[in-house]
C-alpha atoms as a PDB file:
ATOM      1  CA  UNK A   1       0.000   0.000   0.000  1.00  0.00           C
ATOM      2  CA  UNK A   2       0.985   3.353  -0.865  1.00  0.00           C
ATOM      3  CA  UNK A   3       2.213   5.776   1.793  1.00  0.00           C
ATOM      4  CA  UNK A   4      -0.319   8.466   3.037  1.00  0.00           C
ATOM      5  CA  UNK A   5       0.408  11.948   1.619  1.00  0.00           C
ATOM      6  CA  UNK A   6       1.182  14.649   3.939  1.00  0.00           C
ATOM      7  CA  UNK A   7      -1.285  17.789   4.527  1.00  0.00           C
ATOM      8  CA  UNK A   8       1.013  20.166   6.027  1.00  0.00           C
ATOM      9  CA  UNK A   9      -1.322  22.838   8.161  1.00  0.00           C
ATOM     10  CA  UNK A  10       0.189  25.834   9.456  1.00  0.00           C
ATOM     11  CA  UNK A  11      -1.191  27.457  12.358  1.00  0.00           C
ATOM     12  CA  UNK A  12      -0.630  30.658  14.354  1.00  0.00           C
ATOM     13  CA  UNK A  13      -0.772  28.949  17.933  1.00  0.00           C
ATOM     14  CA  UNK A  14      -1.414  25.778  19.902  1.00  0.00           C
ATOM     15  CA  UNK A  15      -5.258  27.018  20.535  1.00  0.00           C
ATOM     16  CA  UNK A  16      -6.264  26.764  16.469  1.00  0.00           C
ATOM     17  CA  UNK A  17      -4.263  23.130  16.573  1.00  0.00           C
ATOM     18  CA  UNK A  18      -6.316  21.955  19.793  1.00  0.00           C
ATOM     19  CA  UNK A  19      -9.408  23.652  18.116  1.00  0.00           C
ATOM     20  CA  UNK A  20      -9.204  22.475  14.308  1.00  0.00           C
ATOM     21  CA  UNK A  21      -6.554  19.355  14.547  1.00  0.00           C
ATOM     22  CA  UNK A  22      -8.868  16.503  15.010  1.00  0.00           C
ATOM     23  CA  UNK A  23     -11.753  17.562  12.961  1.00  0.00           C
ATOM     24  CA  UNK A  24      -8.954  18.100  10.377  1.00  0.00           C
ATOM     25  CA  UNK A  25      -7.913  14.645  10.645  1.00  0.00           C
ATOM     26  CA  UNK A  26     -10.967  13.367  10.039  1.00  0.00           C
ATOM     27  CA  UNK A  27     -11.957  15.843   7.165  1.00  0.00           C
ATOM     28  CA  UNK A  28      -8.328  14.582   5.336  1.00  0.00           C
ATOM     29  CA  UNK A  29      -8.873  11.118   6.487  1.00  0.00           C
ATOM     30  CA  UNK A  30      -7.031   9.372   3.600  1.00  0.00           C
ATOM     31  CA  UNK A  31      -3.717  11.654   4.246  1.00  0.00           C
ATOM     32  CA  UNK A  32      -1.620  11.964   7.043  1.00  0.00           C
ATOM     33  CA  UNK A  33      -2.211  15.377   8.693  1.00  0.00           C
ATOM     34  CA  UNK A  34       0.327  17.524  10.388  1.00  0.00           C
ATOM     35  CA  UNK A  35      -0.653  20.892  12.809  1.00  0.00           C
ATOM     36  CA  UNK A  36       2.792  23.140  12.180  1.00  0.00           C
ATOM     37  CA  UNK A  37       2.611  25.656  14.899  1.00  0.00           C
ATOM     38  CA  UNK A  38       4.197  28.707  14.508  1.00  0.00           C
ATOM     39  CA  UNK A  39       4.188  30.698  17.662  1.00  0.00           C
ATOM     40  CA  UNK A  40       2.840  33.912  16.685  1.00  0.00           C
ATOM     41  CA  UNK A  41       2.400  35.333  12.769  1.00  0.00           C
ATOM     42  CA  UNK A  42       4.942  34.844  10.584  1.00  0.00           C
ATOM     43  CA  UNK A  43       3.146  37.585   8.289  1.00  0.00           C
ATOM     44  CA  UNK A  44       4.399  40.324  10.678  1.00  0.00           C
ATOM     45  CA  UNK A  45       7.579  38.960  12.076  1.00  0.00           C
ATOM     46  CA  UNK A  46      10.208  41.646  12.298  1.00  0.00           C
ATOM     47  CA  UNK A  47      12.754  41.136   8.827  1.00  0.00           C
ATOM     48  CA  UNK A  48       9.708  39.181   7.042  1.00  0.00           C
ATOM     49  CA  UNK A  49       8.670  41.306   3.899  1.00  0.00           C
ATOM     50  CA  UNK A  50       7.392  40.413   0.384  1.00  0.00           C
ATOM     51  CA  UNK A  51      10.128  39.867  -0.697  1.00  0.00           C
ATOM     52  CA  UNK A  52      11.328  36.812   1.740  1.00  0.00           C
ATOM     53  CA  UNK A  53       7.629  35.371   3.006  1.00  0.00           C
ATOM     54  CA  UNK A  54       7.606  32.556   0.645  1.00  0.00           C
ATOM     55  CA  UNK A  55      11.029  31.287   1.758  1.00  0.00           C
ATOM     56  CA  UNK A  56      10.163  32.055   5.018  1.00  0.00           C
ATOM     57  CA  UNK A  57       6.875  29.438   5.142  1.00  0.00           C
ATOM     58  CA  UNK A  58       9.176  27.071   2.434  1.00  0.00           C
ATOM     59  CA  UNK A  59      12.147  26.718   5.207  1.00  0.00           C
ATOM     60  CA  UNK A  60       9.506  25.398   7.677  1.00  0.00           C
ATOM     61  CA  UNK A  61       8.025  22.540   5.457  1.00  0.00           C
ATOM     62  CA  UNK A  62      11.849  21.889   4.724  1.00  0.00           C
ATOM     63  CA  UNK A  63      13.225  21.618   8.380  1.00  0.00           C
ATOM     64  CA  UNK A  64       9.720  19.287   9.037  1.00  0.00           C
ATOM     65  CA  UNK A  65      10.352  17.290   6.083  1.00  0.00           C
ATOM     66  CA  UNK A  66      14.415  17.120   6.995  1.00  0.00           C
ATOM     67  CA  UNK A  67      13.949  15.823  10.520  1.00  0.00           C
ATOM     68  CA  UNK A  68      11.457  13.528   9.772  1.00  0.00           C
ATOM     69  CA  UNK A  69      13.315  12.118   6.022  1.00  0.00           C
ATOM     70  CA  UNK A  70      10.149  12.976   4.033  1.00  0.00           C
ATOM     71  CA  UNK A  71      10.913  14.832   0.164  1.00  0.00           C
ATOM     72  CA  UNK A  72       8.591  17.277  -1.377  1.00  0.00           C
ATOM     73  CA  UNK A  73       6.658  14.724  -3.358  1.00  0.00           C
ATOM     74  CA  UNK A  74       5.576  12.997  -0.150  1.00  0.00           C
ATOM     75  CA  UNK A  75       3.235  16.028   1.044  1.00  0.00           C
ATOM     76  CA  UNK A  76      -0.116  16.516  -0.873  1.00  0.00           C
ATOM     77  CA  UNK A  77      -0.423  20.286  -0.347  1.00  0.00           C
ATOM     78  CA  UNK A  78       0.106  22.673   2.401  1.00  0.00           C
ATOM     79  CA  UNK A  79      -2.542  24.259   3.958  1.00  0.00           C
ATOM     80  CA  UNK A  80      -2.009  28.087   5.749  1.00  0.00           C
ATOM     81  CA  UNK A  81      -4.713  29.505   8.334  1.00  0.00           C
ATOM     82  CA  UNK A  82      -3.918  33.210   9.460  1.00  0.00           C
ATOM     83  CA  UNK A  83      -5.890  35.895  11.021  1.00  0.00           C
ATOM     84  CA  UNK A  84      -6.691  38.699   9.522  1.00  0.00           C
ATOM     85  CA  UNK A  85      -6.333  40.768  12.322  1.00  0.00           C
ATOM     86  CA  UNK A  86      -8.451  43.778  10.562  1.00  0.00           C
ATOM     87  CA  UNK A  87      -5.275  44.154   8.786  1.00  0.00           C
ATOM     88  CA  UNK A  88      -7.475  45.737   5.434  1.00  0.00           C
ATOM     89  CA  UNK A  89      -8.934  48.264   7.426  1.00  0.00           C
ATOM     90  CA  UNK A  90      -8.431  52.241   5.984  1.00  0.00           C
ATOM     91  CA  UNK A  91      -5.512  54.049   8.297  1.00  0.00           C
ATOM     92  CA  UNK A  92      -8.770  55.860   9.258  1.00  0.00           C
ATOM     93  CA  UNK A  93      -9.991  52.918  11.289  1.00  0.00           C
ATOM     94  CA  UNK A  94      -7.031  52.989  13.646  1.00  0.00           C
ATOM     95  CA  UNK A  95      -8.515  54.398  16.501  1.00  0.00           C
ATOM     96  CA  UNK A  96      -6.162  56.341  19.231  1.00  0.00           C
ATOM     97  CA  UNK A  97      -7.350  55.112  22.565  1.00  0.00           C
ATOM     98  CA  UNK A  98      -4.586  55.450  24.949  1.00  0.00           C
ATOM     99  CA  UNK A  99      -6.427  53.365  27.554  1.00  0.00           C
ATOM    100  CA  UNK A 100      -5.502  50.184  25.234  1.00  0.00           C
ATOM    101  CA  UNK A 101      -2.673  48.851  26.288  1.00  0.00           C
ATOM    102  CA  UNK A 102      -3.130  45.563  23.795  1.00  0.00           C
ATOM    103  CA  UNK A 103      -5.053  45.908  20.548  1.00  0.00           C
ATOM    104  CA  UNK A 104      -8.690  46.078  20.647  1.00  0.00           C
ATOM    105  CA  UNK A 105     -11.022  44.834  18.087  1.00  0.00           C
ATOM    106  CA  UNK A 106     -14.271  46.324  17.661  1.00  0.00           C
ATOM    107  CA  UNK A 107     -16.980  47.111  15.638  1.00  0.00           C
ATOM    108  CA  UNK A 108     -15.715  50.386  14.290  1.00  0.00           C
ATOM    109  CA  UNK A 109     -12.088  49.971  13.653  1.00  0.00           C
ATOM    110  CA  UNK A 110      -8.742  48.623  16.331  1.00  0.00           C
ATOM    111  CA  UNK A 111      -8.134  50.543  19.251  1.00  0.00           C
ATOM    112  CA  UNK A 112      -4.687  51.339  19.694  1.00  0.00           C
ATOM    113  CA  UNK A 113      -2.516  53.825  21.871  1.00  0.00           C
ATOM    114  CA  UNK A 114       0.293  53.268  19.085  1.00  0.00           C
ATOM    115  CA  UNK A 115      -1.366  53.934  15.898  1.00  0.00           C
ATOM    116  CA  UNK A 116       1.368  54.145  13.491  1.00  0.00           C
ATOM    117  CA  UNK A 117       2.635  50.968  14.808  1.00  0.00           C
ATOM    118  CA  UNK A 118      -0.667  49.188  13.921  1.00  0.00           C
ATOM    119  CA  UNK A 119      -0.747  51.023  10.808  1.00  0.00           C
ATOM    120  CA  UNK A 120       2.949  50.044   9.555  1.00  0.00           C
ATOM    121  CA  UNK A 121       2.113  46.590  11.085  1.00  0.00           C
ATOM    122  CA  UNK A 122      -0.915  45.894   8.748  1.00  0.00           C
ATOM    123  CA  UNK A 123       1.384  47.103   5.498  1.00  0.00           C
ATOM    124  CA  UNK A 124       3.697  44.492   6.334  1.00  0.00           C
ATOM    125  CA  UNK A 125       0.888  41.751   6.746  1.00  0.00           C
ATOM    126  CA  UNK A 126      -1.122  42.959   4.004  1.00  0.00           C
ATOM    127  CA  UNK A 127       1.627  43.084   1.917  1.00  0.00           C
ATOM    128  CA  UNK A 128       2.979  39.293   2.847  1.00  0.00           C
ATOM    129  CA  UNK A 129      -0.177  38.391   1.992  1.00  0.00           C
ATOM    130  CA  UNK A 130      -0.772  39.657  -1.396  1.00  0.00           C
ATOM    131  CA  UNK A 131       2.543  37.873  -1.804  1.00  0.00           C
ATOM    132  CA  UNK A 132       1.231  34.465  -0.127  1.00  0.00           C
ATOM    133  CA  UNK A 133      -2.124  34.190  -1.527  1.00  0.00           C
ATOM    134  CA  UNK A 134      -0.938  34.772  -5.061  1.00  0.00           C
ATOM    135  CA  UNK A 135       2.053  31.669  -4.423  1.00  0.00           C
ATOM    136  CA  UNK A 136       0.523  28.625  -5.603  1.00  0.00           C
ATOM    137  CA  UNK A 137       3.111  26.385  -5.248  1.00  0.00           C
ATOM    138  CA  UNK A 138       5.970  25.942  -2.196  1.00  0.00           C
ATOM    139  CA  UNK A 139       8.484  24.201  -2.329  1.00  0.00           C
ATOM    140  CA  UNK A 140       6.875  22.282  -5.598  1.00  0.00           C
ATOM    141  CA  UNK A 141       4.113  21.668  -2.889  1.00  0.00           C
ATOM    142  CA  UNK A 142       0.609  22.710  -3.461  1.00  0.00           C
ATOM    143  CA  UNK A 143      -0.018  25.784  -1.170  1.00  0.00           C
ATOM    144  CA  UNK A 144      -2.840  28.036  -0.210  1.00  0.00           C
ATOM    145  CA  UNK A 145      -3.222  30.350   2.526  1.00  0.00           C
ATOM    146  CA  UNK A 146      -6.786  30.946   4.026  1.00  0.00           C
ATOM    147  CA  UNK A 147      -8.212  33.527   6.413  1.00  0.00           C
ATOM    148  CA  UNK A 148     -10.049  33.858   9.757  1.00  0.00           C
ATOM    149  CA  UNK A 149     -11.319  37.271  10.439  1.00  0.00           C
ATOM    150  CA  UNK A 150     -10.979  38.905  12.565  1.00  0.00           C
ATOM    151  CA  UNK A 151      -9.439  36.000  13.642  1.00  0.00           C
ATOM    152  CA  UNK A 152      -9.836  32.479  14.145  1.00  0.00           C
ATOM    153  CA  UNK A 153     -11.664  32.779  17.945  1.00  0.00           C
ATOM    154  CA  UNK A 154     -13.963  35.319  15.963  1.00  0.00           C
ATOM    155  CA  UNK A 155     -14.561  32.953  13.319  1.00  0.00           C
ATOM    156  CA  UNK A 156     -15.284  29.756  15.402  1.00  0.00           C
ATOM    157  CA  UNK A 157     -16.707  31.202  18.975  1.00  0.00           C
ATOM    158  CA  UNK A 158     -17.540  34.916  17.629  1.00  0.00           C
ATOM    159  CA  UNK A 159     -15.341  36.616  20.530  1.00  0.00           C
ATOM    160  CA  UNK A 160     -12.603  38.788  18.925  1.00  0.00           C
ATOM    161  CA  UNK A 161     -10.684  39.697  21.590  1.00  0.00           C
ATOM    162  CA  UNK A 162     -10.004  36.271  24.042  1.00  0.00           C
ATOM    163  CA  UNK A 163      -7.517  36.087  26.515  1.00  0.00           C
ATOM    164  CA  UNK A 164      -4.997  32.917  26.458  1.00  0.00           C
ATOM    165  CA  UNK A 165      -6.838  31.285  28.993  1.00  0.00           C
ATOM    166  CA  UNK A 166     -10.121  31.713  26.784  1.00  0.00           C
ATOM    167  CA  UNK A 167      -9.212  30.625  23.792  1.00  0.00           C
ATOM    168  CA  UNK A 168      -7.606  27.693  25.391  1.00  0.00           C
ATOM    169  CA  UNK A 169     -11.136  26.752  26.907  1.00  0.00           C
ATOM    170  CA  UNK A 170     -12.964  27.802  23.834  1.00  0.00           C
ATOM    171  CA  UNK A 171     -10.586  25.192  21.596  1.00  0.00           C
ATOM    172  CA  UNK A 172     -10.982  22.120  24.005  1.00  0.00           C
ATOM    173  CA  UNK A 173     -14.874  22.582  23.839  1.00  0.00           C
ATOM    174  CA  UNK A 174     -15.178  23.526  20.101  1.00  0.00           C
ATOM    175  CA  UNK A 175     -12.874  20.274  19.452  1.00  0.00           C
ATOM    176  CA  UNK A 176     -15.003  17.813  22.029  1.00  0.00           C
ATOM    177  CA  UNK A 177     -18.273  19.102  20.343  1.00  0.00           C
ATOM    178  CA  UNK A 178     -17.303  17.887  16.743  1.00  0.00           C
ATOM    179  CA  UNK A 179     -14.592  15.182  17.378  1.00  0.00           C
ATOM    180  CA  UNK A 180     -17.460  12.800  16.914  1.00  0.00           C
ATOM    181  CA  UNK A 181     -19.314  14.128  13.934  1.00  0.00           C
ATOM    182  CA  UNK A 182     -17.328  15.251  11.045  1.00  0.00           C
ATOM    183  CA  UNK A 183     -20.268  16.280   9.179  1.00  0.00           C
ATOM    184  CA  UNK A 184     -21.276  18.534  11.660  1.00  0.00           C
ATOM    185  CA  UNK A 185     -18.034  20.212  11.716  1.00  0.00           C
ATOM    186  CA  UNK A 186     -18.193  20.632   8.102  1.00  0.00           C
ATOM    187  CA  UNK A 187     -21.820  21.819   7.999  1.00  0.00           C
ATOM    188  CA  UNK A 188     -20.794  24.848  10.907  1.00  0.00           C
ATOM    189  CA  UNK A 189     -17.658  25.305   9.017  1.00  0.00           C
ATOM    190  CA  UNK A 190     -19.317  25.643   5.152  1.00  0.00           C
ATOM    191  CA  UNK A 191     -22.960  26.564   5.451  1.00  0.00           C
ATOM    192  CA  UNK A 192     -23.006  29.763   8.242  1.00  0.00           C
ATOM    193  CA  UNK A 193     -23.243  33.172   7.788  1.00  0.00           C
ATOM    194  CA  UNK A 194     -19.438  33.479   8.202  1.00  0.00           C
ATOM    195  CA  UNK A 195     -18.470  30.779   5.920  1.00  0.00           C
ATOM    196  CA  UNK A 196     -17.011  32.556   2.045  1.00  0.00           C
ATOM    197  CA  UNK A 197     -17.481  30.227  -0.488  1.00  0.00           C
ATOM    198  CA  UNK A 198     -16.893  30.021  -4.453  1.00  0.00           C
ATOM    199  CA  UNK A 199     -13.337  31.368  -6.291  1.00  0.00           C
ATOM    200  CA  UNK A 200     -10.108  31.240  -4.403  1.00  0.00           C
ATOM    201  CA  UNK A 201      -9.157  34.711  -5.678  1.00  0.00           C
ATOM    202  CA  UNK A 202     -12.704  36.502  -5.073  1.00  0.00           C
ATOM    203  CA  UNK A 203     -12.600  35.260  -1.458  1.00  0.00           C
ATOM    204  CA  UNK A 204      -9.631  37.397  -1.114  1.00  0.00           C
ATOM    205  CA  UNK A 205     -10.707  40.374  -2.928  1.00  0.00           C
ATOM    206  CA  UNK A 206     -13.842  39.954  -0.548  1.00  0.00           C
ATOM    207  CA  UNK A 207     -11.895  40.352   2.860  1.00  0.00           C
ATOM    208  CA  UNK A 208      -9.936  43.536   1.050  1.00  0.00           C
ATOM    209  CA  UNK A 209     -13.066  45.407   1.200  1.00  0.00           C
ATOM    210  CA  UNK A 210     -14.832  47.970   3.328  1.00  0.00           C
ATOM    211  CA  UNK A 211     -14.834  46.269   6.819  1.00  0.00           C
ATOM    212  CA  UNK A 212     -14.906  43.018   6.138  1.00  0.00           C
ATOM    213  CA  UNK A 213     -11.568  41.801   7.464  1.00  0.00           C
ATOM    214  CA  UNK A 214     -12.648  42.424  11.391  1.00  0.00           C
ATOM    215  CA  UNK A 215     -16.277  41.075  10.647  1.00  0.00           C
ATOM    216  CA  UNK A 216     -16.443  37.660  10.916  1.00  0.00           C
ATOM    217  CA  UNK A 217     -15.516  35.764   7.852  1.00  0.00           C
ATOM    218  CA  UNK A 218     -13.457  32.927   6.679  1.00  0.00           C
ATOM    219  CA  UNK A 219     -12.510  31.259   3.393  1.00  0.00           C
ATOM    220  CA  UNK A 220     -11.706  27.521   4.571  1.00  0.00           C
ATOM    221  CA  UNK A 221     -14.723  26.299   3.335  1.00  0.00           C
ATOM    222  CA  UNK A 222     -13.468  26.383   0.419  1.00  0.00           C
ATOM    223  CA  UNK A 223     -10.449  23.946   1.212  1.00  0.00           C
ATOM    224  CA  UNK A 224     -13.089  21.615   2.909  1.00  0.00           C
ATOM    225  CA  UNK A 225     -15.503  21.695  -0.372  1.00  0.00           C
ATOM    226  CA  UNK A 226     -12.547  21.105  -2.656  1.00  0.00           C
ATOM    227  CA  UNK A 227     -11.517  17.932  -0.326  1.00  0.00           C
ATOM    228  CA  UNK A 228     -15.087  16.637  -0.544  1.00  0.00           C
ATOM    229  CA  UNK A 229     -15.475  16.935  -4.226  1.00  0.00           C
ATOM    230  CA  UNK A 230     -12.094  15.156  -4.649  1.00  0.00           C
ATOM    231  CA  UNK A 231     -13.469  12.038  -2.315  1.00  0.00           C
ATOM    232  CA  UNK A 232     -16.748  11.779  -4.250  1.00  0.00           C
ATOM    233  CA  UNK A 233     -14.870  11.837  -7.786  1.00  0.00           C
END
């Protein structure tokens, strides 16, 4: 029998692997699934630019793939979640509020008592991901980079701004309601009001727009559709 292909899934932090890695597993259930966490945002990492983010992702495949003897042609594709982190929003919606002493999203814009540090902050992200979502290929894997907006607590709990301890809590329960029904996972993930469906590339040009990227919105679904199509052909 024919080794399982890899699905290489990066994540931000140990939360979104605790929340997503088991209804992952069972979504990519005839490939070997691996939760890469990165510690933070790799998008807005201080000496990342446009310039070096698709090395930067490519170099963690490779030291995965080194330690553990696998080549390129042993993954299947590699799949990138990321927050948003309102990073789209018009300098306009960075909102001085010098009682914030951590970023706060809201309804009207991010609260921040260092604007022009939020506002160089989401060139830099915005930029690496023009750059990212436009790679389709890493390493001669198959790569695509997908969104949670604000971020992924918004997207699977609706809270925006969670503490460590709560989105600990919040992973744990989201993972023990679905562990044991797949479908159900799918059908919150793909059929609610924050699920974007339909062309890779309009998803995108969605979550550009107006305020969209600190509403709630993601474009997974469309990773999880494309998965179930390619079982059922």
């Amino acid at each position: 029998m024919a080794r399982r292909k890899i699905v290489f899934v990066i994540v931000e932090g140990a939360s979104d692997d605790t929340a997503l890695g088991i209804s992952l597993n069972q979504v990519f259930d005839k490939e070997s699934v691996y939760i890469h966490i990165m510690h933070g945002d790799i998008t807005t990492r201080t000496g990342v630019d446009s310039q070096n983010i698709v090395s930067k992702v490519g170099n963690e495949v490779k030291a995965y793939a080194a330690a553990n003897h696998y080549k390129a042609t042993d993954f299947k594709q590699i799949i990138h979640i990321v927050d948003t982190d309102a990073a789209y929003l018009s300098d306009d919606k960075i909102l001085e509020d010098l009682a914030c002493m951590e970023l706060s999203y809201q309804d009207d814009g991010i609260h921040t008592n260092n604007v022009g540090k939020v506002i160089d902050r989401n060139k830099q992200k915005t930029d690496n991901l023009y750059r990212l979502r436009g790679c389709g290929n890493i390493w001669n894997i198959q790569y695509r980079v997908y969104y949670m907006s604000c971020n992924l607590d918004h997207v699977l709990y609706d809270k925006r701004n969670s503490t460590d301890e709560e989105k600990e809590n919040d992973a744990y329960a989201f993972a023990k309601k679905y562990k044991d029904n797949v479908n159900a996972f799918l059908e919150y993930m793909c059929e609610s009001s924050f699920s974007v469906k339909g062309d890779f590339k309009d998803s995108w040009q969605f979550i550009e727009k107006d305020m969209h990227s600190i509403e709630r919105h993601t474009n997974l679904p469309i990773c999880l559709l494309e998965e179930i199509k390619d079982k059922e052909s």
